[in-house]
PDB file of N, CA and C in Angstrom:
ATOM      1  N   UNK A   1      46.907 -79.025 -90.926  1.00  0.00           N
ATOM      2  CA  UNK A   1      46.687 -77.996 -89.947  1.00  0.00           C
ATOM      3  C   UNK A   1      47.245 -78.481 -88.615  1.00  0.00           C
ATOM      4  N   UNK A   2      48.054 -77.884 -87.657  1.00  0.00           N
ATOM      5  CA  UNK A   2      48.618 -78.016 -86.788  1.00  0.00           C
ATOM      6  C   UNK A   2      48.288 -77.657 -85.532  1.00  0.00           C
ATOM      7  N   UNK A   3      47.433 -78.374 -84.727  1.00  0.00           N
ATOM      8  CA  UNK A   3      46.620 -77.795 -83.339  1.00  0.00           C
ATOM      9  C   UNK A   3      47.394 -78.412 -82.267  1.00  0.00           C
ATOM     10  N   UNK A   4      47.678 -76.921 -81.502  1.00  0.00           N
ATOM     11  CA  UNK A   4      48.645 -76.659 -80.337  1.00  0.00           C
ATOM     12  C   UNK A   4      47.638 -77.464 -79.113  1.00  0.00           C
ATOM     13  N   UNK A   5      48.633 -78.176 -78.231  1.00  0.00           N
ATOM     14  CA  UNK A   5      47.655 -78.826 -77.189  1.00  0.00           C
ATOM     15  C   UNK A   5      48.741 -78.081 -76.055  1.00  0.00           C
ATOM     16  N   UNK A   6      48.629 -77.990 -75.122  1.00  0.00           N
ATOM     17  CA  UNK A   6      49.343 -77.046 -74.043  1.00  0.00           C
ATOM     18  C   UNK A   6      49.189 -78.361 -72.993  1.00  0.00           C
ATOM     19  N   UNK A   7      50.702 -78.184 -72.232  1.00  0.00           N
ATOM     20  CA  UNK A   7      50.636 -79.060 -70.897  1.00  0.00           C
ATOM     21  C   UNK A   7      50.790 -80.268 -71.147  1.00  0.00           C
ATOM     22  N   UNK A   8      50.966 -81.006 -72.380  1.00  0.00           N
ATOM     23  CA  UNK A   8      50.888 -82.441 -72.638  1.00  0.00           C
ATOM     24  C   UNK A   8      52.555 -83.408 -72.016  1.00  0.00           C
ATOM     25  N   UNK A   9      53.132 -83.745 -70.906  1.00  0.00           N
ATOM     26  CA  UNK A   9      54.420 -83.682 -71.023  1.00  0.00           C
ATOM     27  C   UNK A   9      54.702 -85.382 -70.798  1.00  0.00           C
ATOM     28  N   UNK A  10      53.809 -86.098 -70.811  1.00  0.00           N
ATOM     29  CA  UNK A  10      54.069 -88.010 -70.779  1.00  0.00           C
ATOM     30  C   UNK A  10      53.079 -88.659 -71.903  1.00  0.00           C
ATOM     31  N   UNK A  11      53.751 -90.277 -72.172  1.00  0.00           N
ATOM     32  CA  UNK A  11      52.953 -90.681 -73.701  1.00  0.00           C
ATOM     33  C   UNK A  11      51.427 -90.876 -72.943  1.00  0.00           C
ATOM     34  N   UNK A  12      50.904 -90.944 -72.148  1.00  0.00           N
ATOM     35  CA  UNK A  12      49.992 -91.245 -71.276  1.00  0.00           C
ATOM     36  C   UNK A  12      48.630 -89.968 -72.281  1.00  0.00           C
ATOM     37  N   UNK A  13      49.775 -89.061 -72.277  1.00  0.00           N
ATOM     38  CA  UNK A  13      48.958 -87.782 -72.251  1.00  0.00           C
ATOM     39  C   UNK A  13      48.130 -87.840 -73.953  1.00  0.00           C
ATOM     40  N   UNK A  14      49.442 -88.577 -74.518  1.00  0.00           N
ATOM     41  CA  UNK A  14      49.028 -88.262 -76.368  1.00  0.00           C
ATOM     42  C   UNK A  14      47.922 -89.253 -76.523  1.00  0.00           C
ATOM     43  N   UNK A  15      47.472 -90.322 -75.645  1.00  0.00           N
ATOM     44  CA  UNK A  15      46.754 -91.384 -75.809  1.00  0.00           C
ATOM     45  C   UNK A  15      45.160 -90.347 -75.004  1.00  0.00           C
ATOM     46  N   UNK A  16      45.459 -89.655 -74.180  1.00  0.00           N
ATOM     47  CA  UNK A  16      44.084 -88.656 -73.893  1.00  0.00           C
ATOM     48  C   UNK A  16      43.741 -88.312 -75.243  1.00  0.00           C
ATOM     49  N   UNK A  17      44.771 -87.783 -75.463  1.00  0.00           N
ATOM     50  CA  UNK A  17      44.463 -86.546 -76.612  1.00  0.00           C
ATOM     51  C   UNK A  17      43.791 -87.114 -77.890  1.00  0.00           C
ATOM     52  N   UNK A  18      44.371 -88.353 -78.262  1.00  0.00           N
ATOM     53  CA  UNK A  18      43.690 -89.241 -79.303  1.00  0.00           C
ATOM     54  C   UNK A  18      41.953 -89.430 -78.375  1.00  0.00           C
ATOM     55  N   UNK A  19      42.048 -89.617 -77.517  1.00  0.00           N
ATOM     56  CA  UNK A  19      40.509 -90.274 -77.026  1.00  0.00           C
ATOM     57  C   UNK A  19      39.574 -88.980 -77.173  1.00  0.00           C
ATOM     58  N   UNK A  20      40.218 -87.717 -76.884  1.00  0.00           N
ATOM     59  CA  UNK A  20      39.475 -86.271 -77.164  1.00  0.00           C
ATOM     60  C   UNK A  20      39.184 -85.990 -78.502  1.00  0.00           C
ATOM     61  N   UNK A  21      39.986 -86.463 -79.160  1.00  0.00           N
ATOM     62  CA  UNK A  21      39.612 -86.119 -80.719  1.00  0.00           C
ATOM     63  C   UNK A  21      38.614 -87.058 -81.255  1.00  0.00           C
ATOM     64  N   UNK A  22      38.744 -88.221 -80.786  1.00  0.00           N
ATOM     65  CA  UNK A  22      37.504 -89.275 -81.165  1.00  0.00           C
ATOM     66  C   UNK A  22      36.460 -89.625 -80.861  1.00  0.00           C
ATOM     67  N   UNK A  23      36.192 -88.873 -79.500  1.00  0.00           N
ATOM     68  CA  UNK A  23      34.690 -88.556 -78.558  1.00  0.00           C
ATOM     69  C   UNK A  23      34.061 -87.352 -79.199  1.00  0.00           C
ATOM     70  N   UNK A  24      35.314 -86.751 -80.286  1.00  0.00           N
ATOM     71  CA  UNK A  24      34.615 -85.667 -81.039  1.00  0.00           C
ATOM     72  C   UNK A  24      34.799 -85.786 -82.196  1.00  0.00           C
ATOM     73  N   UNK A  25      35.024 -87.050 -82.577  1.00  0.00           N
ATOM     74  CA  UNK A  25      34.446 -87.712 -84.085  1.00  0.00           C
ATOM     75  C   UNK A  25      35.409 -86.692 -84.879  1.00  0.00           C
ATOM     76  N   UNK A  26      36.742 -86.426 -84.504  1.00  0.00           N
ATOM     77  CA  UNK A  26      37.872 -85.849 -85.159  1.00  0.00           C
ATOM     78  C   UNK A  26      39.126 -86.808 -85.427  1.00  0.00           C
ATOM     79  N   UNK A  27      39.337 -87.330 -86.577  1.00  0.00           N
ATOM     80  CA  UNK A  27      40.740 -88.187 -86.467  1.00  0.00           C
ATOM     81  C   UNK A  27      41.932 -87.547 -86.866  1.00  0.00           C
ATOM     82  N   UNK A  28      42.966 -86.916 -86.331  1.00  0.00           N
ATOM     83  CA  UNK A  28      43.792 -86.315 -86.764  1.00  0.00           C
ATOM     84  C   UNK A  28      44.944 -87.608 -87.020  1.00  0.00           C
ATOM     85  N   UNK A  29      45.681 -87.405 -88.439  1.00  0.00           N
ATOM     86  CA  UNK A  29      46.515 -88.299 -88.368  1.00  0.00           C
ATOM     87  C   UNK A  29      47.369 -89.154 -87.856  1.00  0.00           C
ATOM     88  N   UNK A  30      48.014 -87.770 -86.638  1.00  0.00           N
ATOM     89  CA  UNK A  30      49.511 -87.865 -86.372  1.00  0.00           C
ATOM     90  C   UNK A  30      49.326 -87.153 -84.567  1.00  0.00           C
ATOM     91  N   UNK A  31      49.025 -87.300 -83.849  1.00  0.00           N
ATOM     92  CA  UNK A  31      49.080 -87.199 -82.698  1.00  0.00           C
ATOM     93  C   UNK A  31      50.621 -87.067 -81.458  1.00  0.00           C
ATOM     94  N   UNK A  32      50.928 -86.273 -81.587  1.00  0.00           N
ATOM     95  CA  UNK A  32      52.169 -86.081 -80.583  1.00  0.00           C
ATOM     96  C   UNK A  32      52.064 -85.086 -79.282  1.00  0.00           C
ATOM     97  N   UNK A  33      53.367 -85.464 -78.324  1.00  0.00           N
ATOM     98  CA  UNK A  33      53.406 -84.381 -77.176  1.00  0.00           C
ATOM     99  C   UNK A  33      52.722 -83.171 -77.609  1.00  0.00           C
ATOM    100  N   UNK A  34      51.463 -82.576 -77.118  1.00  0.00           N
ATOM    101  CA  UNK A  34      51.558 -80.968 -77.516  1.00  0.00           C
ATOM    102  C   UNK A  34      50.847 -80.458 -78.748  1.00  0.00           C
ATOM    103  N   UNK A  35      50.978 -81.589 -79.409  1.00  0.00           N
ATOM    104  CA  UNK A  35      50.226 -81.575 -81.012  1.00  0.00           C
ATOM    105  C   UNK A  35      49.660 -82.359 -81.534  1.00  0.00           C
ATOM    106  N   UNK A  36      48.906 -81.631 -82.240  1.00  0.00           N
ATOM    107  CA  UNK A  36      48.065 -82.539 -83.146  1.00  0.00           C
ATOM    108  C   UNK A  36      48.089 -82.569 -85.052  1.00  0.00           C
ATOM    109  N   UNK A  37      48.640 -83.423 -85.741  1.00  0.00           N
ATOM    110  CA  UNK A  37      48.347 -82.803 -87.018  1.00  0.00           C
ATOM    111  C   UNK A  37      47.324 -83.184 -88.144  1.00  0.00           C
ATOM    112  N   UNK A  38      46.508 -82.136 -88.466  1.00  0.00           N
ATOM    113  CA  UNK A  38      45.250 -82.908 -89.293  1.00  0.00           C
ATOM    114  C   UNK A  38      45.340 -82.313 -90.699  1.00  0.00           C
ATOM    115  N   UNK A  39      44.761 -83.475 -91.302  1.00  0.00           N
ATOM    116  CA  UNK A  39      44.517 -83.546 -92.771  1.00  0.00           C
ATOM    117  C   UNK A  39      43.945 -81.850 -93.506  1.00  0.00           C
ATOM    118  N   UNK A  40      43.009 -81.851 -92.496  1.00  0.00           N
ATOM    119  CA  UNK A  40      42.246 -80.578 -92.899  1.00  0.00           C
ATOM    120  C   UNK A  40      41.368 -79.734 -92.259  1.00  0.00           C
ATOM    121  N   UNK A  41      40.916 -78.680 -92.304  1.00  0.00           N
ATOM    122  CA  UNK A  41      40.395 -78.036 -91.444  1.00  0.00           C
ATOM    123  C   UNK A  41      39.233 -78.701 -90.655  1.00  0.00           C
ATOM    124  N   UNK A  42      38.648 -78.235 -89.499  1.00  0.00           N
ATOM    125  CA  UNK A  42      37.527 -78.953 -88.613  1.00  0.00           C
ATOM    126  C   UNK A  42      36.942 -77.835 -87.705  1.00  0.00           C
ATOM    127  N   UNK A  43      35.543 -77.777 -87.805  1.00  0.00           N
ATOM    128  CA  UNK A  43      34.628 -76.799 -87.003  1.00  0.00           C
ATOM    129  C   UNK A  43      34.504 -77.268 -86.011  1.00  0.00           C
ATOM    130  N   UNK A  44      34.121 -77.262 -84.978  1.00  0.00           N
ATOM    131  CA  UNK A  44      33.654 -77.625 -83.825  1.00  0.00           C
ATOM    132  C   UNK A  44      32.718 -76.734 -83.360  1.00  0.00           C
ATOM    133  N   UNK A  45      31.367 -76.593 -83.121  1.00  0.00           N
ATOM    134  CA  UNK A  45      30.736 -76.297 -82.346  1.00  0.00           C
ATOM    135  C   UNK A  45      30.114 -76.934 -80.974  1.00  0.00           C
ATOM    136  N   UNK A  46      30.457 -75.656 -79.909  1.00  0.00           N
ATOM    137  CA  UNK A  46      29.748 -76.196 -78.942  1.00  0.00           C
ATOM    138  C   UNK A  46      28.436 -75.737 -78.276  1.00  0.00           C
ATOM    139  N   UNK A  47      27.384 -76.846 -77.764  1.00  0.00           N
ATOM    140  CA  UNK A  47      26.326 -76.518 -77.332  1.00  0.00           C
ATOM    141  C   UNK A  47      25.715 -76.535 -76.468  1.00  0.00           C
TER     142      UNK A  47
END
């Protein structure tokens, strides 16, 4: 599954984006500018 990240434009940014996915106990494989690609689907609720 392929989740669009908007605004991402230095490697600075893909190393956020890994720390966002793992403060939310999400590991997506493959982490790039802008994207994210994961194994498989993921809920997120917020509360």
């Amino acid at each position: 599954m392929k989740i669009g990240i908007k605004n991402k434009i230095c490697a600075r940014c893909v190393q956020a984006e890994s720390q966002a996915f793992a403060s939310l106990d999400i590991q997506p494989p493959d982490v790039r500018l802008g994207e994210a690609w994961a194994s498989r689907s993921t809920t997120y609720n917020r509360q």
